[in-house]
PDB file of N, CA and C in Angstrom:
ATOM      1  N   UNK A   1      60.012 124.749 284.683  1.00  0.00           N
ATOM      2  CA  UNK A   1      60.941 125.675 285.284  1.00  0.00           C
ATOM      3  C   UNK A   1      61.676 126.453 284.203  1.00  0.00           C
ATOM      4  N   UNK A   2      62.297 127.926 284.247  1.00  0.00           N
ATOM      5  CA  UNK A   2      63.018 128.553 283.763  1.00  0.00           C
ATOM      6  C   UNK A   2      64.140 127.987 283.655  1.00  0.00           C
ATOM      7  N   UNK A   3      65.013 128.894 282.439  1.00  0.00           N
ATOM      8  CA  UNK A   3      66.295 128.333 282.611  1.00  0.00           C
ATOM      9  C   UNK A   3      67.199 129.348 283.421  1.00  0.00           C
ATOM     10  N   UNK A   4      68.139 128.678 283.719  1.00  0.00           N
ATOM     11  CA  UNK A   4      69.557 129.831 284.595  1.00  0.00           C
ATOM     12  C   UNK A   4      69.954 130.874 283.522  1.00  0.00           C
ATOM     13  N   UNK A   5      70.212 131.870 284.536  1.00  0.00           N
ATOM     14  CA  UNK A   5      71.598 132.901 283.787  1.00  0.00           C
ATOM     15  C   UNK A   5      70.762 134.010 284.182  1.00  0.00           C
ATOM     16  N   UNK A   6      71.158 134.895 283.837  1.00  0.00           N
ATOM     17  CA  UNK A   6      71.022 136.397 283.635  1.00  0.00           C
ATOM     18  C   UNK A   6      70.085 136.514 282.350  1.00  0.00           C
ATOM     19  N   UNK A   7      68.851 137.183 282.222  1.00  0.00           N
ATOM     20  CA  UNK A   7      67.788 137.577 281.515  1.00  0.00           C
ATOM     21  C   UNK A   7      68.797 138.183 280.011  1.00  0.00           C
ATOM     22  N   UNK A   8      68.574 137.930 278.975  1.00  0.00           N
ATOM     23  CA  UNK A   8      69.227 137.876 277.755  1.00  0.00           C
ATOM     24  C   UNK A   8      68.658 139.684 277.116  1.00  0.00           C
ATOM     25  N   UNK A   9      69.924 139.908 276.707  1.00  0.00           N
ATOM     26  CA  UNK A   9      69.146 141.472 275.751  1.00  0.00           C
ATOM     27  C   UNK A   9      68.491 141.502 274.890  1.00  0.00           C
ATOM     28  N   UNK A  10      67.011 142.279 274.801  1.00  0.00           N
ATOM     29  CA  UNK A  10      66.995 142.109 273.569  1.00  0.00           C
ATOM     30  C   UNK A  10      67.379 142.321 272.219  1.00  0.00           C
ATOM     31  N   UNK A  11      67.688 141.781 271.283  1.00  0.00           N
ATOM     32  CA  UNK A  11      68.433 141.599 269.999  1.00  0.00           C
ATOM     33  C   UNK A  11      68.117 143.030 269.657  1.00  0.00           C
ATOM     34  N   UNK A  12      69.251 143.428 269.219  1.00  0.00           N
ATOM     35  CA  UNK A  12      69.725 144.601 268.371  1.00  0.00           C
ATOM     36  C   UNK A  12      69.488 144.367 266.794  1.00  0.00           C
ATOM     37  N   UNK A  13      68.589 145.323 266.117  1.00  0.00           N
ATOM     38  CA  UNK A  13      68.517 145.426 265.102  1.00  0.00           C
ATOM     39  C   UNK A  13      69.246 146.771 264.032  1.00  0.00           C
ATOM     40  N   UNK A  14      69.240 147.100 263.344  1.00  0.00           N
ATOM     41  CA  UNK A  14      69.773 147.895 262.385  1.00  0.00           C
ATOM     42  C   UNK A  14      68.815 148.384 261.076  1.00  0.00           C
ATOM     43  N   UNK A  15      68.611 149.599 260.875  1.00  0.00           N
ATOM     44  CA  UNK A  15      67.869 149.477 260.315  1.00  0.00           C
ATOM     45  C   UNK A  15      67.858 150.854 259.703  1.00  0.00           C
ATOM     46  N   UNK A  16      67.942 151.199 258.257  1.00  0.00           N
ATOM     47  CA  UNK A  16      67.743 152.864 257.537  1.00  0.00           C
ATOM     48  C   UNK A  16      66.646 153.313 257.078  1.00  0.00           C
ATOM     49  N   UNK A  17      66.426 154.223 256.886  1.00  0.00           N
ATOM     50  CA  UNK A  17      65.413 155.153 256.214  1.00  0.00           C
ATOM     51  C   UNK A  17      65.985 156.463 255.275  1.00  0.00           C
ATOM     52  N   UNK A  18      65.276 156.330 254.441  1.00  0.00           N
ATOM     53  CA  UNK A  18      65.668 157.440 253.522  1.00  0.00           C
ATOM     54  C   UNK A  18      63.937 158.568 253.564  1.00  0.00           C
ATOM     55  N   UNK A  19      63.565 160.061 254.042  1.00  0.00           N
ATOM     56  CA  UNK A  19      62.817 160.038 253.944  1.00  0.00           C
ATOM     57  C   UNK A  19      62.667 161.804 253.003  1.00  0.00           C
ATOM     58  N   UNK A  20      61.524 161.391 251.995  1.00  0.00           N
ATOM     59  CA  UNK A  20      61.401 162.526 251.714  1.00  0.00           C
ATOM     60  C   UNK A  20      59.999 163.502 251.923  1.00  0.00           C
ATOM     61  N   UNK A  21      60.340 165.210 250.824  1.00  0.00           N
ATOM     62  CA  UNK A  21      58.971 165.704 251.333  1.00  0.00           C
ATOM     63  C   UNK A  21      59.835 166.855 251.246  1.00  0.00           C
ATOM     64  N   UNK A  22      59.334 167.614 252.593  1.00  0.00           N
ATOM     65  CA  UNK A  22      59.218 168.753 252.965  1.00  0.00           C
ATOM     66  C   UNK A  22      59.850 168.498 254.012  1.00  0.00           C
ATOM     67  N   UNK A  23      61.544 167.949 254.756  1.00  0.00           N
ATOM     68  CA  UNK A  23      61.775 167.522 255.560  1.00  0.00           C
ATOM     69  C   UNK A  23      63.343 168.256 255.844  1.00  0.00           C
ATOM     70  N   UNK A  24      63.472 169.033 255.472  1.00  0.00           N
ATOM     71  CA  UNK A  24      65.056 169.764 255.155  1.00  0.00           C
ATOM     72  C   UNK A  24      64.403 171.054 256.131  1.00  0.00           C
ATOM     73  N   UNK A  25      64.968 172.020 257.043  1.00  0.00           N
ATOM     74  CA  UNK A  25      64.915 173.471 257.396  1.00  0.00           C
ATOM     75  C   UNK A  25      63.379 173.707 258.311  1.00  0.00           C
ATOM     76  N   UNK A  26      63.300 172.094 258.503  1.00  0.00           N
ATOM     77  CA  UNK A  26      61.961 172.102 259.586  1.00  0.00           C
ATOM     78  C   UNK A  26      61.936 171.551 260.736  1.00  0.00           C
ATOM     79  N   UNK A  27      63.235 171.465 261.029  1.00  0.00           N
ATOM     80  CA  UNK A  27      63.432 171.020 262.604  1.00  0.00           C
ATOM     81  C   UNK A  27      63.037 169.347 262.554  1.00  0.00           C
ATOM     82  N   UNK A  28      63.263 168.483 261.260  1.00  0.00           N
ATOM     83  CA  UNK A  28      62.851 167.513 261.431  1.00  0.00           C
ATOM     84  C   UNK A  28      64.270 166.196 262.069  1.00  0.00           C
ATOM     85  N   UNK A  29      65.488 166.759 261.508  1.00  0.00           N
ATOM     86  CA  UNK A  29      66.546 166.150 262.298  1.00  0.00           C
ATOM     87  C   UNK A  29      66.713 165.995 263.680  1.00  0.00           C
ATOM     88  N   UNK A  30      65.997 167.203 264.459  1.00  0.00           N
ATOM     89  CA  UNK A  30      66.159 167.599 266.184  1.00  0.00           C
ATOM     90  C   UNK A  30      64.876 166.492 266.609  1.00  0.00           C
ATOM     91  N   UNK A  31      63.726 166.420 265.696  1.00  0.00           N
ATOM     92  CA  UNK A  31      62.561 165.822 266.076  1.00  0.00           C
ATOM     93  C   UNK A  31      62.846 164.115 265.740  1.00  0.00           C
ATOM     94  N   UNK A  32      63.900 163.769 264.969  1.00  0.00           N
ATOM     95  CA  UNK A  32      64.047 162.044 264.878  1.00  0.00           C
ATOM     96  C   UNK A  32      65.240 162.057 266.351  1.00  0.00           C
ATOM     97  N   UNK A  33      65.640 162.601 266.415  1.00  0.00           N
ATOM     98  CA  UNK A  33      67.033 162.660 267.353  1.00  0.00           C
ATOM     99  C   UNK A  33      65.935 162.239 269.002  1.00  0.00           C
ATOM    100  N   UNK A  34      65.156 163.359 269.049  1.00  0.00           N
ATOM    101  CA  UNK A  34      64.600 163.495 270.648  1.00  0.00           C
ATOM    102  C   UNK A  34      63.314 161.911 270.506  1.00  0.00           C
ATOM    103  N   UNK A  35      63.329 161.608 269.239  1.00  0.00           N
ATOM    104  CA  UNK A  35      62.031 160.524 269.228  1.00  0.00           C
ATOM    105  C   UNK A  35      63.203 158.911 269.594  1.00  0.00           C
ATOM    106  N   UNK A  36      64.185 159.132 269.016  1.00  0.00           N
ATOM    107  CA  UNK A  36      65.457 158.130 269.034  1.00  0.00           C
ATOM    108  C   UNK A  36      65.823 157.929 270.453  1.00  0.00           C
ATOM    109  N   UNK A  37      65.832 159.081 270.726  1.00  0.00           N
ATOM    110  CA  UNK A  37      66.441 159.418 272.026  1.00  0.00           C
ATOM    111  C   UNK A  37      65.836 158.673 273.232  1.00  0.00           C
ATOM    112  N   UNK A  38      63.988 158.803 273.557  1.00  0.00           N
ATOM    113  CA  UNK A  38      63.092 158.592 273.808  1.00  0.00           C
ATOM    114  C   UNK A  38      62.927 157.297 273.775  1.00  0.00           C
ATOM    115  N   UNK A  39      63.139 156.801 272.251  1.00  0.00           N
ATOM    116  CA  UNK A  39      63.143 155.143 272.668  1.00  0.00           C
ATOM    117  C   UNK A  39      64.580 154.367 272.740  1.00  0.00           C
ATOM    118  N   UNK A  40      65.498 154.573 273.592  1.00  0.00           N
ATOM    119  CA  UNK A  40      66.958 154.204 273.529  1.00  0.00           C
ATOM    120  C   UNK A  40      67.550 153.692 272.550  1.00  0.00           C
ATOM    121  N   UNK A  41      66.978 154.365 271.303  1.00  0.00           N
ATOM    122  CA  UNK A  41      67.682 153.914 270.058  1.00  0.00           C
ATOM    123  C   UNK A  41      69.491 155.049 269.795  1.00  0.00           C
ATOM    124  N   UNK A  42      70.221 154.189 269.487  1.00  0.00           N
ATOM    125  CA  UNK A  42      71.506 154.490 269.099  1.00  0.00           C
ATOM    126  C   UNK A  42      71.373 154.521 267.448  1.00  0.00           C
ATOM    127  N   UNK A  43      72.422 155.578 267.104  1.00  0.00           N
ATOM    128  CA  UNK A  43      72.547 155.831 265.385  1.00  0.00           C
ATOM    129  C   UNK A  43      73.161 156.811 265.127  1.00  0.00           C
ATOM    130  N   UNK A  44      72.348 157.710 263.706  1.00  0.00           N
ATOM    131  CA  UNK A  44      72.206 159.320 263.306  1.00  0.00           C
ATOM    132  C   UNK A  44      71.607 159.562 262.968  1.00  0.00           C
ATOM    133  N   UNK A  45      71.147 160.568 262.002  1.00  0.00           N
ATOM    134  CA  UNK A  45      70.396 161.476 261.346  1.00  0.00           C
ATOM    135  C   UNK A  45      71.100 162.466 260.559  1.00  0.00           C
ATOM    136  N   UNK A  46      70.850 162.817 259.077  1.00  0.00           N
ATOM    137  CA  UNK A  46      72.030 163.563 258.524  1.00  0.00           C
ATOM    138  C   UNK A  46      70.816 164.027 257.108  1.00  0.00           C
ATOM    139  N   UNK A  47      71.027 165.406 256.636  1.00  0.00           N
ATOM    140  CA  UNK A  47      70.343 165.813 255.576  1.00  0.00           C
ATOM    141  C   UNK A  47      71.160 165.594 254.249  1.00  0.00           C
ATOM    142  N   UNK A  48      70.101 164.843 252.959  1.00  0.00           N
ATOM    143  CA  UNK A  48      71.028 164.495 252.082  1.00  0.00           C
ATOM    144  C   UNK A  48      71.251 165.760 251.035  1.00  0.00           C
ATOM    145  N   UNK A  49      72.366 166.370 250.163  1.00  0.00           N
ATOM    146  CA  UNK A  49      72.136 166.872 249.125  1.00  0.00           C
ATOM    147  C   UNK A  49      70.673 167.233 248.622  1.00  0.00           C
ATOM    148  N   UNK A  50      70.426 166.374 248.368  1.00  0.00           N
ATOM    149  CA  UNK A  50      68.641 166.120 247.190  1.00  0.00           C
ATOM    150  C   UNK A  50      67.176 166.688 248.188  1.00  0.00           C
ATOM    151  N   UNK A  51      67.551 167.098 249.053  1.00  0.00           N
ATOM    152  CA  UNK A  51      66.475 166.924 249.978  1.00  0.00           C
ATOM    153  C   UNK A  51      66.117 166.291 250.436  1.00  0.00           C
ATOM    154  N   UNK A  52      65.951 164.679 251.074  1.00  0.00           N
ATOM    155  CA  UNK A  52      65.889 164.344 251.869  1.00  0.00           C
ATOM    156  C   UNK A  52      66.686 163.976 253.297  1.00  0.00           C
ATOM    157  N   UNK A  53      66.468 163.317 254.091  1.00  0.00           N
ATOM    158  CA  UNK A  53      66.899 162.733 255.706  1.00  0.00           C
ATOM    159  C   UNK A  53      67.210 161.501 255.123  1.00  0.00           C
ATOM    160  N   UNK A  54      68.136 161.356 255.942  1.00  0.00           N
ATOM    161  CA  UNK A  54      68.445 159.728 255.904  1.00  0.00           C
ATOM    162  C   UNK A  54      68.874 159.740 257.631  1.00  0.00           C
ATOM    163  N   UNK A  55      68.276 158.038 257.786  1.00  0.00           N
ATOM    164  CA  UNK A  55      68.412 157.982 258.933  1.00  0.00           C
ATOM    165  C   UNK A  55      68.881 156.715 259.214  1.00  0.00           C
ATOM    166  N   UNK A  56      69.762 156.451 260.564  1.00  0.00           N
ATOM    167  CA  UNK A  56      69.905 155.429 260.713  1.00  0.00           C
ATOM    168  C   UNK A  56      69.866 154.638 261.994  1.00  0.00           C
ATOM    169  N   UNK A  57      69.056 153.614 262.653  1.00  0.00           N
ATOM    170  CA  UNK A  57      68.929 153.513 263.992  1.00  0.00           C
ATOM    171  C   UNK A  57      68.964 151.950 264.147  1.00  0.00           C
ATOM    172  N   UNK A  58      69.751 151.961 265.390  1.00  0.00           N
ATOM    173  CA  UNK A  58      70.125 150.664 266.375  1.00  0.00           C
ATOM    174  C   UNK A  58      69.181 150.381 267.187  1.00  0.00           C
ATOM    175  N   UNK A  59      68.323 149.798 267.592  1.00  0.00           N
ATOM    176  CA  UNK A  59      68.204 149.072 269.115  1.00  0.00           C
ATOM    177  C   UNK A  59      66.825 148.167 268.435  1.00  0.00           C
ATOM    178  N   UNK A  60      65.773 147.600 269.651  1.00  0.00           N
ATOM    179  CA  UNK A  60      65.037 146.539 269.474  1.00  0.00           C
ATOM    180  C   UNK A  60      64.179 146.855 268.495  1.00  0.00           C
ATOM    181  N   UNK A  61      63.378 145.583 267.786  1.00  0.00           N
ATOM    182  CA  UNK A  61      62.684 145.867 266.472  1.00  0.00           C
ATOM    183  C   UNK A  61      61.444 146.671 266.810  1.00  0.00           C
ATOM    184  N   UNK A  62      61.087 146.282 268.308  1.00  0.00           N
ATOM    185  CA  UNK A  62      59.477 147.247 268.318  1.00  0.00           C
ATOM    186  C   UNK A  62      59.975 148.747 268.486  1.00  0.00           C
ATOM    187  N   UNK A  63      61.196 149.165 268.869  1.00  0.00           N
ATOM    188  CA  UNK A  63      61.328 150.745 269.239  1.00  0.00           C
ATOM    189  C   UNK A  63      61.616 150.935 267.687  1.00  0.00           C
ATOM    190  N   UNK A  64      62.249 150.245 266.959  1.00  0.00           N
ATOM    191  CA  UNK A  64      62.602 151.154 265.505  1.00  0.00           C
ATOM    192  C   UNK A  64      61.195 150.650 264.623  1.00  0.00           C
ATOM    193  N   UNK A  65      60.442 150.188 264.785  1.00  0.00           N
ATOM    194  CA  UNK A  65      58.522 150.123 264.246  1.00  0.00           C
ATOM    195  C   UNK A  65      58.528 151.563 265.181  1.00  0.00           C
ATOM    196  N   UNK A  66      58.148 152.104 266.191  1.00  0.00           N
ATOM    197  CA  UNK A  66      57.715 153.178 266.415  1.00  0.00           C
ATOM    198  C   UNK A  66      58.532 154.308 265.561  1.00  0.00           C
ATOM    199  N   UNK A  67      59.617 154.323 265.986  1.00  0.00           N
ATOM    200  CA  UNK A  67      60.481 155.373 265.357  1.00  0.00           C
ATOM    201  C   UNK A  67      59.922 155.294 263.648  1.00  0.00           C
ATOM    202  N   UNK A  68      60.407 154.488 262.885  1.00  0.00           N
ATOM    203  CA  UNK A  68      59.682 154.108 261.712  1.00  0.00           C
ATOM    204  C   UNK A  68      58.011 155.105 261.527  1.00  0.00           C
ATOM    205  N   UNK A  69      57.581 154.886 262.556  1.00  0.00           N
ATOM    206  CA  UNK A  69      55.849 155.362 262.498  1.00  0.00           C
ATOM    207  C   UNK A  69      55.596 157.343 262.581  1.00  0.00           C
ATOM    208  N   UNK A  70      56.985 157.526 263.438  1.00  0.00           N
ATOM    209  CA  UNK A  70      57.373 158.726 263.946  1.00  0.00           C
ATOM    210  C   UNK A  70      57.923 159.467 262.625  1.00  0.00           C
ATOM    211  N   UNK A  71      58.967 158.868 261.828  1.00  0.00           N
ATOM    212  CA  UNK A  71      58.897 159.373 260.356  1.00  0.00           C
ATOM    213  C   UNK A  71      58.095 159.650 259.294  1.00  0.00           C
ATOM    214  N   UNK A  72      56.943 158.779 259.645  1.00  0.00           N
ATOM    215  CA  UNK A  72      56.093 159.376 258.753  1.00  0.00           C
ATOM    216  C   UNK A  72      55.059 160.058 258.880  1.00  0.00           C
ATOM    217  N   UNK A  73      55.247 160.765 260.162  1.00  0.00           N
ATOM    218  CA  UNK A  73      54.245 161.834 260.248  1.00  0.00           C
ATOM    219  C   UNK A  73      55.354 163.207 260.393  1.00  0.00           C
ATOM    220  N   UNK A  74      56.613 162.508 260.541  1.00  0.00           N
ATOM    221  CA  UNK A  74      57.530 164.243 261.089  1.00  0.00           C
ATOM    222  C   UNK A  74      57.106 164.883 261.985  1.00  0.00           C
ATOM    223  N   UNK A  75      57.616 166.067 261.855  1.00  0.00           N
ATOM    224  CA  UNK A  75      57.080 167.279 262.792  1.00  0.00           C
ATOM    225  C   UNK A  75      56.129 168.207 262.165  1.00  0.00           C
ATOM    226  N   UNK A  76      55.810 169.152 263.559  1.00  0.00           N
ATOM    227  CA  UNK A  76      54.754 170.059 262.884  1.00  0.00           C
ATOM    228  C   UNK A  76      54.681 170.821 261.167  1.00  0.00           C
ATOM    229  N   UNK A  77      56.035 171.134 261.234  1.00  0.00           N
ATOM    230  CA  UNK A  77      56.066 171.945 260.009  1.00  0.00           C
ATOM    231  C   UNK A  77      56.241 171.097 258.368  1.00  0.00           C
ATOM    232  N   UNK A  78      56.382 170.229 259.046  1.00  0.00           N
ATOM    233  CA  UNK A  78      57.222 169.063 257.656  1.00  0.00           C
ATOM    234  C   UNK A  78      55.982 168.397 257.064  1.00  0.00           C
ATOM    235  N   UNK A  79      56.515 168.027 255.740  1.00  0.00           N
ATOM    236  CA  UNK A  79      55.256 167.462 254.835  1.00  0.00           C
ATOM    237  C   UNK A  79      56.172 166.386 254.330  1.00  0.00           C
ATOM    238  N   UNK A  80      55.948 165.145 255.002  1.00  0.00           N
ATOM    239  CA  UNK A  80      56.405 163.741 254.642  1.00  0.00           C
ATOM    240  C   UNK A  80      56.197 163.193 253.760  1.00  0.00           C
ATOM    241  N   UNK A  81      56.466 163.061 252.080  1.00  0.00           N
ATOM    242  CA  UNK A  81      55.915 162.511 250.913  1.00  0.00           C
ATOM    243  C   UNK A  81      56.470 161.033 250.921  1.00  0.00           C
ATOM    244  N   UNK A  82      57.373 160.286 251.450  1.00  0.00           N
ATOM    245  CA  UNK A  82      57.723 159.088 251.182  1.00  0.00           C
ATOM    246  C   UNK A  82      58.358 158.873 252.493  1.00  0.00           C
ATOM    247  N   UNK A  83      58.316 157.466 252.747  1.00  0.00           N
ATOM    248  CA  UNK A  83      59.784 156.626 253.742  1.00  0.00           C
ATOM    249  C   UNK A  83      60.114 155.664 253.211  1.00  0.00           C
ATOM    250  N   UNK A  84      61.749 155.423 252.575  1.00  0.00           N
ATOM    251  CA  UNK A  84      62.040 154.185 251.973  1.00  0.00           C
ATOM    252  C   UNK A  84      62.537 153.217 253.348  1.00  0.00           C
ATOM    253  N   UNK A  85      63.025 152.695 253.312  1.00  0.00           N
ATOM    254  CA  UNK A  85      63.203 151.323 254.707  1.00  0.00           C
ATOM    255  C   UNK A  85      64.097 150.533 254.552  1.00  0.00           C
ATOM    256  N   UNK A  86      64.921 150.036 254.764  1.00  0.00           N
ATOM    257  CA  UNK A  86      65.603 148.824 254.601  1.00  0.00           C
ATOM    258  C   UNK A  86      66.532 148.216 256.007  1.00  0.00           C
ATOM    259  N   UNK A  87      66.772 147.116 256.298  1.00  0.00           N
ATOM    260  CA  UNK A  87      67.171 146.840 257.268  1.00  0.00           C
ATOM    261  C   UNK A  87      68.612 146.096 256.635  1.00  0.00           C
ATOM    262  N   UNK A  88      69.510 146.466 258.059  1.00  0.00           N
ATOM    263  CA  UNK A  88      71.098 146.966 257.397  1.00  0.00           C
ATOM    264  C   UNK A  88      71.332 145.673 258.351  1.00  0.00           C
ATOM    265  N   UNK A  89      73.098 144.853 258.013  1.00  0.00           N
ATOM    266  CA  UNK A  89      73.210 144.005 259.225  1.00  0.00           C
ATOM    267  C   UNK A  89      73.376 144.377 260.078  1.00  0.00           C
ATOM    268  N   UNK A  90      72.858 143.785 261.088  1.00  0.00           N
ATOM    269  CA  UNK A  90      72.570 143.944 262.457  1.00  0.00           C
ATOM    270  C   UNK A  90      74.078 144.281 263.236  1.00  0.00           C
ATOM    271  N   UNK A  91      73.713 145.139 263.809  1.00  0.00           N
ATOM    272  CA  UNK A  91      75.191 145.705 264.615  1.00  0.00           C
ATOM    273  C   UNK A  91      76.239 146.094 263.655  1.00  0.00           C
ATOM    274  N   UNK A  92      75.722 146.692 262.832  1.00  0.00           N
ATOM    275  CA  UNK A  92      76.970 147.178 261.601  1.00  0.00           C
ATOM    276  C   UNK A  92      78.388 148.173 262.966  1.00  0.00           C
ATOM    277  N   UNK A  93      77.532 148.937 263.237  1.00  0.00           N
ATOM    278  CA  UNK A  93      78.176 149.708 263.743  1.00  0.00           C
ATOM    279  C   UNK A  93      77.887 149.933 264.860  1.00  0.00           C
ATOM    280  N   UNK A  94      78.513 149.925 266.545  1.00  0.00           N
ATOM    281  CA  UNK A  94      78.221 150.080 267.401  1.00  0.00           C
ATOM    282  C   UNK A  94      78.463 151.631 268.025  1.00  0.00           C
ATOM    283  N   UNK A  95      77.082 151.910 267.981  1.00  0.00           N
ATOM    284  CA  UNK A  95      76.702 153.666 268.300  1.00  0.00           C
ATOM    285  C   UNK A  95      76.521 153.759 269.765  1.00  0.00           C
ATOM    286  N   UNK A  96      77.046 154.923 270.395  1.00  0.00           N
ATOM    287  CA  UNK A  96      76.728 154.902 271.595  1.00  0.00           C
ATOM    288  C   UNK A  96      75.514 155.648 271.955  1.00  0.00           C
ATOM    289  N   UNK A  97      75.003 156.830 270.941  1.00  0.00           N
ATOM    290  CA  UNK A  97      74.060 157.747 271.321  1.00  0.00           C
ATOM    291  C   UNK A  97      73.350 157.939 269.507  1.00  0.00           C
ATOM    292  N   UNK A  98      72.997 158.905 269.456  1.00  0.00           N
ATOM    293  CA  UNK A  98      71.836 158.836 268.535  1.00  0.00           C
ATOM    294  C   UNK A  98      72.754 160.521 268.494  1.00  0.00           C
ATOM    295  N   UNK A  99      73.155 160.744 266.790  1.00  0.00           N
ATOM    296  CA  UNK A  99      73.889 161.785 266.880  1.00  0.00           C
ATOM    297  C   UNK A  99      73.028 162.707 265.512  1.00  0.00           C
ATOM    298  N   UNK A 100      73.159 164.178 265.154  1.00  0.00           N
ATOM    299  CA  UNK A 100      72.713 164.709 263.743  1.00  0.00           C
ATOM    300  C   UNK A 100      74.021 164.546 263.301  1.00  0.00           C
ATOM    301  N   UNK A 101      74.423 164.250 261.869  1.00  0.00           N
ATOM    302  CA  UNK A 101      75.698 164.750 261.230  1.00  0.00           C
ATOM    303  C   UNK A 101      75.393 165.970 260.222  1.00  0.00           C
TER     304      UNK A 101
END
């Protein structure tokens, strides 16, 4: 038999990307935002100085593996040369939506 209660959430992860390339003035911030969006991931997205994105996203580990997969192809116009990765503690910050800064 199962146990009682109410079905448990799944665990919230945390997790950044730094990505570079050809990723600045190509609509690639609007394209992590609507892919974030898509998989109910909470965070941002923000262009660094140097040229790259940095990104940062909340929710379950298989939606931020897709999202993750979604960075490294970008959008049409963008030429993705790297994705760095690292996973941040979990629930650093509680985001309500997935924002550009």
């Amino acid at each position: 038999m199962g146990q009682g209660g109410p079905p448990q959430a799944p665990r919230r992860v945390t997790r950044g990307w730094r990505v570079a390339g050809r990723v600045q003035g190509v609509g690639f911030r609007y394209f992590v935002q609507r892919a974030a969006t898509r998989l109910d991931l909470t965070g941002w997205v923000r262009n660094l100085p140097d040229g790259r994105v940095e990104v940062l996203g909340q929710g379950s580990a298989e939606a931020l593996d897709e999202l993750a997969r979604a960075l490294a192809s970008g959008p049409p116009h963008a030429a993705v040369a790297g994705v760095t990765e690292w996973q941040i503690s979990d629930e650093i910050e509680d985001h309500k939506a997935f924002d550009i800064r």
